[in-house]
PDB file of N, CA and C in Angstrom:
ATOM      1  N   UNK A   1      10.203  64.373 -50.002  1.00  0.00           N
ATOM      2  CA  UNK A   1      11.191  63.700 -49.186  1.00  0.00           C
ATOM      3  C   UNK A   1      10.504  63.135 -47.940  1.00  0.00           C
ATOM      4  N   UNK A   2      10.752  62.198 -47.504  1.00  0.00           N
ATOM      5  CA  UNK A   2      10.135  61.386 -46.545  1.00  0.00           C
ATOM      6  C   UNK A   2      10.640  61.715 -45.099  1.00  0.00           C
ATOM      7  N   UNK A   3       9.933  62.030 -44.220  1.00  0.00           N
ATOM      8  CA  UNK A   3      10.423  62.332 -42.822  1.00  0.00           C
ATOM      9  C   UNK A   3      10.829  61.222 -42.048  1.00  0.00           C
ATOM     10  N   UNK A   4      12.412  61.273 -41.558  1.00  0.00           N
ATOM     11  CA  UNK A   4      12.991  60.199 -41.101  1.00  0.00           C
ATOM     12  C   UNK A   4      12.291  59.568 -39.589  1.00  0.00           C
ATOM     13  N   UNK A   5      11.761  61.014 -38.968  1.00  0.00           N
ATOM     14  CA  UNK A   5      10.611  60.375 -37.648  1.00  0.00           C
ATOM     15  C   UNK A   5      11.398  61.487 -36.242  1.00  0.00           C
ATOM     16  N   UNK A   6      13.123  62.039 -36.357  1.00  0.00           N
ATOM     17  CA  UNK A   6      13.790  62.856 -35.778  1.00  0.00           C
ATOM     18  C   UNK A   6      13.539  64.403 -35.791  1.00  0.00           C
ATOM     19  N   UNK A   7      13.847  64.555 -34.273  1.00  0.00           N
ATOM     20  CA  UNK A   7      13.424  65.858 -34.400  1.00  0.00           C
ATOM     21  C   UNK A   7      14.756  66.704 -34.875  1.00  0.00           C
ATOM     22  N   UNK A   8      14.488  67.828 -35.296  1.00  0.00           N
ATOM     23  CA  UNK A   8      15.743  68.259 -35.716  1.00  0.00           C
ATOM     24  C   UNK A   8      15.949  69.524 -34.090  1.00  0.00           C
ATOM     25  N   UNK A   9      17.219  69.442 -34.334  1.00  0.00           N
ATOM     26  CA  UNK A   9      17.771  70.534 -32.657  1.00  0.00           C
ATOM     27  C   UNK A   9      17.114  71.356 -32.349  1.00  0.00           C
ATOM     28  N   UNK A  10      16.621  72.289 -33.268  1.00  0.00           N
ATOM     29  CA  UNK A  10      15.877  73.594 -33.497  1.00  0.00           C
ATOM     30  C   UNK A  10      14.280  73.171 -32.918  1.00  0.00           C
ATOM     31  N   UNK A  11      13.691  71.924 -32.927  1.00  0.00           N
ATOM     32  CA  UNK A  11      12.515  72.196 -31.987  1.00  0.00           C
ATOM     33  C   UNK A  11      12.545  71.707 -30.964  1.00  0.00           C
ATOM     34  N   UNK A  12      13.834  71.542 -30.523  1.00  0.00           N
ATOM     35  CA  UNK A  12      13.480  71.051 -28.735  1.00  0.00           C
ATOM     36  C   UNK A  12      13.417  72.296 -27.912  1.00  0.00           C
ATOM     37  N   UNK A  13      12.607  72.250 -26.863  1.00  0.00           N
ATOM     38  CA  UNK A  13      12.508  73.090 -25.689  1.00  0.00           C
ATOM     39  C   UNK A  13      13.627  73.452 -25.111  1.00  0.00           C
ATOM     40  N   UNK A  14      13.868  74.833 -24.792  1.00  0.00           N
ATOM     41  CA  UNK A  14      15.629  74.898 -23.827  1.00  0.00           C
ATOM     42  C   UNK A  14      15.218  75.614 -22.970  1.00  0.00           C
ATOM     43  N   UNK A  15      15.662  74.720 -21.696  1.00  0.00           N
ATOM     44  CA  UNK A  15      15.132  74.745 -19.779  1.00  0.00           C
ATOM     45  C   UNK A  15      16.673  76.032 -19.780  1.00  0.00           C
ATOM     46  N   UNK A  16      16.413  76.763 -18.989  1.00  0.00           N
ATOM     47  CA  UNK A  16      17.438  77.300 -18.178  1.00  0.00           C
ATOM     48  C   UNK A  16      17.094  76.874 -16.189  1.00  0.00           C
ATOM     49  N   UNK A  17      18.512  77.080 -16.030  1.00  0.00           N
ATOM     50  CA  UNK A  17      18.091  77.822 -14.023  1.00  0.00           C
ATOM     51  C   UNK A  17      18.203  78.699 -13.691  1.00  0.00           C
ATOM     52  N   UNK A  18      17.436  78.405 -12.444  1.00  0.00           N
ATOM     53  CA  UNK A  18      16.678  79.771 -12.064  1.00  0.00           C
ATOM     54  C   UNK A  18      17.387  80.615 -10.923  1.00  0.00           C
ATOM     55  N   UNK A  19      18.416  81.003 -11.017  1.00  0.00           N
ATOM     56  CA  UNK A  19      19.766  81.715  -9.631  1.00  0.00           C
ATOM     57  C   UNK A  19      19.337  82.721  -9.551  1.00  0.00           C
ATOM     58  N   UNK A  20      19.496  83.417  -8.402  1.00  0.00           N
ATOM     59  CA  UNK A  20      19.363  84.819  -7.830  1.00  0.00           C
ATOM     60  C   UNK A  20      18.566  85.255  -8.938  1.00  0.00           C
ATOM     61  N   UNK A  21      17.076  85.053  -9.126  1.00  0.00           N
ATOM     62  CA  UNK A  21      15.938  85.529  -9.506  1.00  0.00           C
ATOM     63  C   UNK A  21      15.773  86.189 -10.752  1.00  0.00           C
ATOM     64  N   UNK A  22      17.056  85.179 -11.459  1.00  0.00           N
ATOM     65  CA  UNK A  22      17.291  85.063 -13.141  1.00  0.00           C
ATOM     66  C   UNK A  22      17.292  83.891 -13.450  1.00  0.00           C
ATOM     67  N   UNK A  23      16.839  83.321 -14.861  1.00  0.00           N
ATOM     68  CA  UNK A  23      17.192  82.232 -15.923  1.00  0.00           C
ATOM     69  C   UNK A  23      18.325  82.521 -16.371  1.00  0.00           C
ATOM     70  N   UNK A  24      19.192  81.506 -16.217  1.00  0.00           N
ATOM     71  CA  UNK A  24      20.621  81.665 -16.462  1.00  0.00           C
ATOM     72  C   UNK A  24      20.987  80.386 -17.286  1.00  0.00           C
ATOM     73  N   UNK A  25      22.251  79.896 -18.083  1.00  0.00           N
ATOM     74  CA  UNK A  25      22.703  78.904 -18.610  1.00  0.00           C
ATOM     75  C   UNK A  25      23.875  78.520 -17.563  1.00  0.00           C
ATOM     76  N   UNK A  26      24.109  76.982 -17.685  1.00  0.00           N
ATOM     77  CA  UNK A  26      25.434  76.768 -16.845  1.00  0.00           C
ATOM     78  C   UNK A  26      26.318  77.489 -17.218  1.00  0.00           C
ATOM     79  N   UNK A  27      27.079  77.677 -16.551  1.00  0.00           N
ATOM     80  CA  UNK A  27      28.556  78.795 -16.518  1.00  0.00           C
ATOM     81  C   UNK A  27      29.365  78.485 -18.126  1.00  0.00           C
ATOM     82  N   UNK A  28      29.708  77.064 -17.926  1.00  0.00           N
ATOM     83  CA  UNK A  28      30.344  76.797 -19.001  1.00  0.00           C
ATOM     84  C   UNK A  28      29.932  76.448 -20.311  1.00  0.00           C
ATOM     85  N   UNK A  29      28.453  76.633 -20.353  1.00  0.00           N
ATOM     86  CA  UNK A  29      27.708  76.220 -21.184  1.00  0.00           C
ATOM     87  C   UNK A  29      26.885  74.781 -21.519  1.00  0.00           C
ATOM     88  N   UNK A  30      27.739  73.807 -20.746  1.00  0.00           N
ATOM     89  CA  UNK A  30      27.092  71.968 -20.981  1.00  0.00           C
ATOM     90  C   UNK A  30      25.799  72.410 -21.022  1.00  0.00           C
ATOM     91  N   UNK A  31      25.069  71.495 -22.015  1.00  0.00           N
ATOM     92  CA  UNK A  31      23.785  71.050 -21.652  1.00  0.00           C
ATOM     93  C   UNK A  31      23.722  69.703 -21.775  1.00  0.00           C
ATOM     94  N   UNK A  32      22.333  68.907 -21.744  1.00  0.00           N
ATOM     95  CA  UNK A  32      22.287  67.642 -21.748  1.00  0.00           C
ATOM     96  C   UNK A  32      20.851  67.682 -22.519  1.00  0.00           C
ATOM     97  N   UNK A  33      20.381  66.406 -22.926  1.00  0.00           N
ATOM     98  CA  UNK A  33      19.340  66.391 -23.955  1.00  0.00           C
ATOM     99  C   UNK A  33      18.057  65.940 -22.696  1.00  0.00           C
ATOM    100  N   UNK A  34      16.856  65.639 -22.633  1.00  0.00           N
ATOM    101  CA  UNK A  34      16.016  65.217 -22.381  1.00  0.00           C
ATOM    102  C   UNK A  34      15.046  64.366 -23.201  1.00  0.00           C
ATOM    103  N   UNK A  35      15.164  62.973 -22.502  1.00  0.00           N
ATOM    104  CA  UNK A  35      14.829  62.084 -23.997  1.00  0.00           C
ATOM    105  C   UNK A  35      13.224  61.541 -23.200  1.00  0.00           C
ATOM    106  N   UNK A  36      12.272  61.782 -24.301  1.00  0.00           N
ATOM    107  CA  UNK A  36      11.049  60.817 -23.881  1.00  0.00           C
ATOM    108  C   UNK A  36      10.947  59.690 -24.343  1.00  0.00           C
ATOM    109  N   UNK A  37      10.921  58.932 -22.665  1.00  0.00           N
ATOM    110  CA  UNK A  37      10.933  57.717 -22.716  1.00  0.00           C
ATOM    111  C   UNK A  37      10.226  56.653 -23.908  1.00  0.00           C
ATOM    112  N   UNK A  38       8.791  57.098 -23.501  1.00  0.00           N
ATOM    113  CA  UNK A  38       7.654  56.559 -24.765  1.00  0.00           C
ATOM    114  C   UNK A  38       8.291  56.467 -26.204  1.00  0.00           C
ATOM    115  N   UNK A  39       9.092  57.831 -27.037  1.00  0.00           N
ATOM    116  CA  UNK A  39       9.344  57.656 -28.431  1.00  0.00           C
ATOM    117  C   UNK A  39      10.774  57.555 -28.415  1.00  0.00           C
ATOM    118  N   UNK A  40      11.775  57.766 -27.074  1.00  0.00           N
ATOM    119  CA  UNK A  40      13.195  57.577 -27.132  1.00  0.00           C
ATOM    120  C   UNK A  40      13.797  58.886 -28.378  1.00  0.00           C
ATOM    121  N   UNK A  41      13.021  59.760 -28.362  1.00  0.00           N
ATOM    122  CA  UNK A  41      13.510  60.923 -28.760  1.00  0.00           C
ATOM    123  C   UNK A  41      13.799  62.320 -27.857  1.00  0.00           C
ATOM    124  N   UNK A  42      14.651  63.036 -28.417  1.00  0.00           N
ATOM    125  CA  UNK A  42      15.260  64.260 -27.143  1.00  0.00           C
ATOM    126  C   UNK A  42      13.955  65.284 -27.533  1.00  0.00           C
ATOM    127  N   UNK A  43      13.612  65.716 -26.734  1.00  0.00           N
ATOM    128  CA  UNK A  43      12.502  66.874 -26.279  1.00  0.00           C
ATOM    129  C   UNK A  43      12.923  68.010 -25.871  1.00  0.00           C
ATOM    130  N   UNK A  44      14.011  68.012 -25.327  1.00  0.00           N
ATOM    131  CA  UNK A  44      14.644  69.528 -24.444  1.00  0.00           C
ATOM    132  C   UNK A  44      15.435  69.623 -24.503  1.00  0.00           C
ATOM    133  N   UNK A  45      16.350  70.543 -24.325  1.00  0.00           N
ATOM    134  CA  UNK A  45      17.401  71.002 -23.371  1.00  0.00           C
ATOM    135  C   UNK A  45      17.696  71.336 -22.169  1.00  0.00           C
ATOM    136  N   UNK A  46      18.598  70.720 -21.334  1.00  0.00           N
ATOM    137  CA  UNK A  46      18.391  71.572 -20.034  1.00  0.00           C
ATOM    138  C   UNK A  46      20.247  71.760 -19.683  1.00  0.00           C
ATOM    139  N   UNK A  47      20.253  72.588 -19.002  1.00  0.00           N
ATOM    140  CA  UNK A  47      21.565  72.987 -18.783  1.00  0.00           C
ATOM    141  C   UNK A  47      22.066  71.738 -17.332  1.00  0.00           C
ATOM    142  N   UNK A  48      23.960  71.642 -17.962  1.00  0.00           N
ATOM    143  CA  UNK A  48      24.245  70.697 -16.872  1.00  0.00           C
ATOM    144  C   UNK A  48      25.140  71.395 -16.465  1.00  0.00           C
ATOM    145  N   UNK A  49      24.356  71.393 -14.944  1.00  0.00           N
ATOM    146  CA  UNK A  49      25.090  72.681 -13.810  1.00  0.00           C
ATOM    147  C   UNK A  49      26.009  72.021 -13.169  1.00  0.00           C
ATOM    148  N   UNK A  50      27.443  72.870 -12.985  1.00  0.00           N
ATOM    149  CA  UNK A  50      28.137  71.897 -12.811  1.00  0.00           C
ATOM    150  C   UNK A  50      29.040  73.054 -11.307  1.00  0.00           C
ATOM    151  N   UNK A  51      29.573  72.545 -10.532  1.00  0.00           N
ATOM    152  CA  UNK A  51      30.318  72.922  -9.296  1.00  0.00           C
ATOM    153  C   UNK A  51      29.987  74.527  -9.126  1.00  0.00           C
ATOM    154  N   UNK A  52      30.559  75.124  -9.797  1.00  0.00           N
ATOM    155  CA  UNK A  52      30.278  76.952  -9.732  1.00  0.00           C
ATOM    156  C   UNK A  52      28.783  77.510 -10.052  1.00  0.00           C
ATOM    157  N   UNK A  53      28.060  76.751 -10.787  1.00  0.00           N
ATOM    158  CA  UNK A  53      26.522  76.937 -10.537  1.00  0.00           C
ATOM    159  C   UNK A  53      26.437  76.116  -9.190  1.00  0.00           C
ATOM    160  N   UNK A  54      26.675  75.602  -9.111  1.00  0.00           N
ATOM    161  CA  UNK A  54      25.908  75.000  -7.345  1.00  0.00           C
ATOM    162  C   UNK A  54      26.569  76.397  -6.180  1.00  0.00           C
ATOM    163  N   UNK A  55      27.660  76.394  -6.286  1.00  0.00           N
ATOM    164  CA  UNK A  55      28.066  77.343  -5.444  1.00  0.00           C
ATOM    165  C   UNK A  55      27.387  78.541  -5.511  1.00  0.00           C
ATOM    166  N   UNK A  56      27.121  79.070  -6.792  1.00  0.00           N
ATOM    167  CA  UNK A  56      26.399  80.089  -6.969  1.00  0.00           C
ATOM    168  C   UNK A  56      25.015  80.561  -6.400  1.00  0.00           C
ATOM    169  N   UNK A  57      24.485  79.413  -6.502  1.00  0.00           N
ATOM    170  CA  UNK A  57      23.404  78.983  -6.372  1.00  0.00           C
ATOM    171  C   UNK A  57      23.186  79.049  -4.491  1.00  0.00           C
ATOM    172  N   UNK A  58      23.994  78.474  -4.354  1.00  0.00           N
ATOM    173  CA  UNK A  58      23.707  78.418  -2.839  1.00  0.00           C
ATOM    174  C   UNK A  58      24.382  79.499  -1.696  1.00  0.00           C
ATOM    175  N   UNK A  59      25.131  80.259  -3.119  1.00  0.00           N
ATOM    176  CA  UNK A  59      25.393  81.770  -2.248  1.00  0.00           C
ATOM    177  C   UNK A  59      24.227  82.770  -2.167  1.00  0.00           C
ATOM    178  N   UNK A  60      23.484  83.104  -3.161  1.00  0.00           N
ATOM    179  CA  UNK A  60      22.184  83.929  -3.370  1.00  0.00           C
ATOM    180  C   UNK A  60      21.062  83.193  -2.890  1.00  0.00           C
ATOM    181  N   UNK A  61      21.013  81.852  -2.619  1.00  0.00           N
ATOM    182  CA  UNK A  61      19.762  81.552  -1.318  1.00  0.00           C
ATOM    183  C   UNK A  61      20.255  81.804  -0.019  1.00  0.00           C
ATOM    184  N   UNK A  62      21.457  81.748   0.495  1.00  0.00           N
ATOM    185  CA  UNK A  62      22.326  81.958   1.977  1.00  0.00           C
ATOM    186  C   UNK A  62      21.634  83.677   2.079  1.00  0.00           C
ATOM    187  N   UNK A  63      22.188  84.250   1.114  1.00  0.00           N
ATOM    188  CA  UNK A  63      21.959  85.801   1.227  1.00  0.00           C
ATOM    189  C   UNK A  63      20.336  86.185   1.282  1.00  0.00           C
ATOM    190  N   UNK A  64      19.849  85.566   0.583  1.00  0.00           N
ATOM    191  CA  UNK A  64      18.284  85.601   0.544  1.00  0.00           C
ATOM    192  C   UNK A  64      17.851  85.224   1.774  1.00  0.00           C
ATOM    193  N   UNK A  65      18.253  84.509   2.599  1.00  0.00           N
ATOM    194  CA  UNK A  65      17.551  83.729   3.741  1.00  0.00           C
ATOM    195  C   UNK A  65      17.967  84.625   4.676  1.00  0.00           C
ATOM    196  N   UNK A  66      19.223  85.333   4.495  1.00  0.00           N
ATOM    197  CA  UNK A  66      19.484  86.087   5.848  1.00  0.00           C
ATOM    198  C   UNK A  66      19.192  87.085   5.372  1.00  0.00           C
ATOM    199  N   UNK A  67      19.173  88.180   4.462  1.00  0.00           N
ATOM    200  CA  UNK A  67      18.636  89.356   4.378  1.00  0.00           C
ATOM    201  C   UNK A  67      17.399  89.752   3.837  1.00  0.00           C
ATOM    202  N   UNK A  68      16.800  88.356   3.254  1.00  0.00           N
ATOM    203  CA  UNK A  68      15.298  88.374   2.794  1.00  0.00           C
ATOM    204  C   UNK A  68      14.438  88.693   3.811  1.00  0.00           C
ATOM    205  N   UNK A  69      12.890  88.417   3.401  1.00  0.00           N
ATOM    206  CA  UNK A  69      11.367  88.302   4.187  1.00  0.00           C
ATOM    207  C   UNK A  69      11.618  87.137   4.809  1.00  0.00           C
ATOM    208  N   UNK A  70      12.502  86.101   4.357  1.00  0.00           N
ATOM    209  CA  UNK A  70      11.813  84.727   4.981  1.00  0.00           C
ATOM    210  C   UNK A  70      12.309  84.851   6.443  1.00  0.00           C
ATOM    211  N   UNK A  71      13.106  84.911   6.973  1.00  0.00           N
ATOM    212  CA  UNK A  71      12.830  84.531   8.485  1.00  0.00           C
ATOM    213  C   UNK A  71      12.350  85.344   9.275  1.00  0.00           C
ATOM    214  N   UNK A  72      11.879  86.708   8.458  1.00  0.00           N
ATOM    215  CA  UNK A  72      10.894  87.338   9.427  1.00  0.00           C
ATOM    216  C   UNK A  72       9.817  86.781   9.654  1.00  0.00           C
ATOM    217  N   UNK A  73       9.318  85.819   8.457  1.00  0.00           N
ATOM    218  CA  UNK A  73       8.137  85.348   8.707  1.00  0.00           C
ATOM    219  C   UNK A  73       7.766  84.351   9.665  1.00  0.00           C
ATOM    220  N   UNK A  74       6.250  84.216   9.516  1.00  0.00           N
ATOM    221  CA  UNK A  74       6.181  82.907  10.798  1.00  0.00           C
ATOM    222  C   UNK A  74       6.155  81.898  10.051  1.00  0.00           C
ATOM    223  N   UNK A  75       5.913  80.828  10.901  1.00  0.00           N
ATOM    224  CA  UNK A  75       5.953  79.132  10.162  1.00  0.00           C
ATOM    225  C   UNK A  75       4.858  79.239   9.631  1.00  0.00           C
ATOM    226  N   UNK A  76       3.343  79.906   9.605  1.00  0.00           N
ATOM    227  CA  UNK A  76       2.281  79.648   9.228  1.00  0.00           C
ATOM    228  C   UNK A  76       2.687  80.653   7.458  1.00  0.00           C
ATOM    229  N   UNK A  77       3.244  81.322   7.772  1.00  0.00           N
ATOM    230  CA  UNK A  77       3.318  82.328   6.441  1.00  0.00           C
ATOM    231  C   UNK A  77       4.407  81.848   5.549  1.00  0.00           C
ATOM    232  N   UNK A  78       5.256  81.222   5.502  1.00  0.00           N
ATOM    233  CA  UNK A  78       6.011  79.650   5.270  1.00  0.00           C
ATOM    234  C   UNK A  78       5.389  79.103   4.569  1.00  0.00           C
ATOM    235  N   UNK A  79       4.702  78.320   5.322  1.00  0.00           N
ATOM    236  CA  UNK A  79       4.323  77.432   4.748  1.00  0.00           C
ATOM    237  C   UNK A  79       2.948  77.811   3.663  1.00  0.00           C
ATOM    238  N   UNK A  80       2.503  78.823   3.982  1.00  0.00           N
ATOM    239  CA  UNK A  80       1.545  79.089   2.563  1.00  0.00           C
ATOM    240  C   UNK A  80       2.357  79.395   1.158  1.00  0.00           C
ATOM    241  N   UNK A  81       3.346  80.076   1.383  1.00  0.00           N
ATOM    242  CA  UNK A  81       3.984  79.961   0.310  1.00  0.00           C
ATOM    243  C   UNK A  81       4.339  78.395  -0.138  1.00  0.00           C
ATOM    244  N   UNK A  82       5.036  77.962   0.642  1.00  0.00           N
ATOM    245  CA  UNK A  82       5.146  76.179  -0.049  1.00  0.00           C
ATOM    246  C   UNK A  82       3.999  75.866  -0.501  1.00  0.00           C
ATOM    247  N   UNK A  83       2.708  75.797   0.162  1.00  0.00           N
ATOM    248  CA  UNK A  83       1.463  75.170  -0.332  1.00  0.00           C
ATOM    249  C   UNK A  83       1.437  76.027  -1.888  1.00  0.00           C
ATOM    250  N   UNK A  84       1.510  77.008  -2.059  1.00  0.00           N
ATOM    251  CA  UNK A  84       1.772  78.155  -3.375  1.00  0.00           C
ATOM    252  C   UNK A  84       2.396  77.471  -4.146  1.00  0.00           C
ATOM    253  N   UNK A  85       3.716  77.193  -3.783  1.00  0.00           N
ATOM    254  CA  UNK A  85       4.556  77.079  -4.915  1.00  0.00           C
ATOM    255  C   UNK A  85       4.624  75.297  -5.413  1.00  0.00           C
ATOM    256  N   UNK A  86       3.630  74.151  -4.491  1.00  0.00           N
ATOM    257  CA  UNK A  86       3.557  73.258  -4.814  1.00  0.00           C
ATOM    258  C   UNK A  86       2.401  72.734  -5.793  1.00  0.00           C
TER     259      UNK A  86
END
């Protein structure tokens, strides 16, 4: 049988996000495809985060920022982590 050139669902990559220091799926489940440009075929999955993941999201960095390491730290110890994580 001749291969039509499509990937079938089962080998695309599936992205989660990354909330309060878990991989999680959007709440309600959406995802969306990720298509490469070059062959105009889907490559991934990634979840489409929608209102209650954002909220979520920006409740466990609020809490992180005020009861975390980070503002004990200085700007120099800051910013090595950014240089880190870039």
């Amino acid at each position: 049988m001749a291969s039509t050139g499509t990937q079938e669902k089962t080998d695309l990559l599936r992205y989660q996000m990354y909330i309060g220091g878990k991989w999680v799926d959007a709440k309600d489940g959406e995802t969306y495809e990720l298509i490469d440009p070059a062959t105009e075929e889907a490559f991934a999955t990634v979840p489409k985060g929608g209102i209650e993941d954002a909220e979520q999201a920006i409740r466990v960095a609020r809490d992180a920022f005020d009861h975390g390491p980070w503002p004990k730290m200085t700007a120099v110890e800051r910013a090595e982590i950014m240089r880190k994580a870039a």
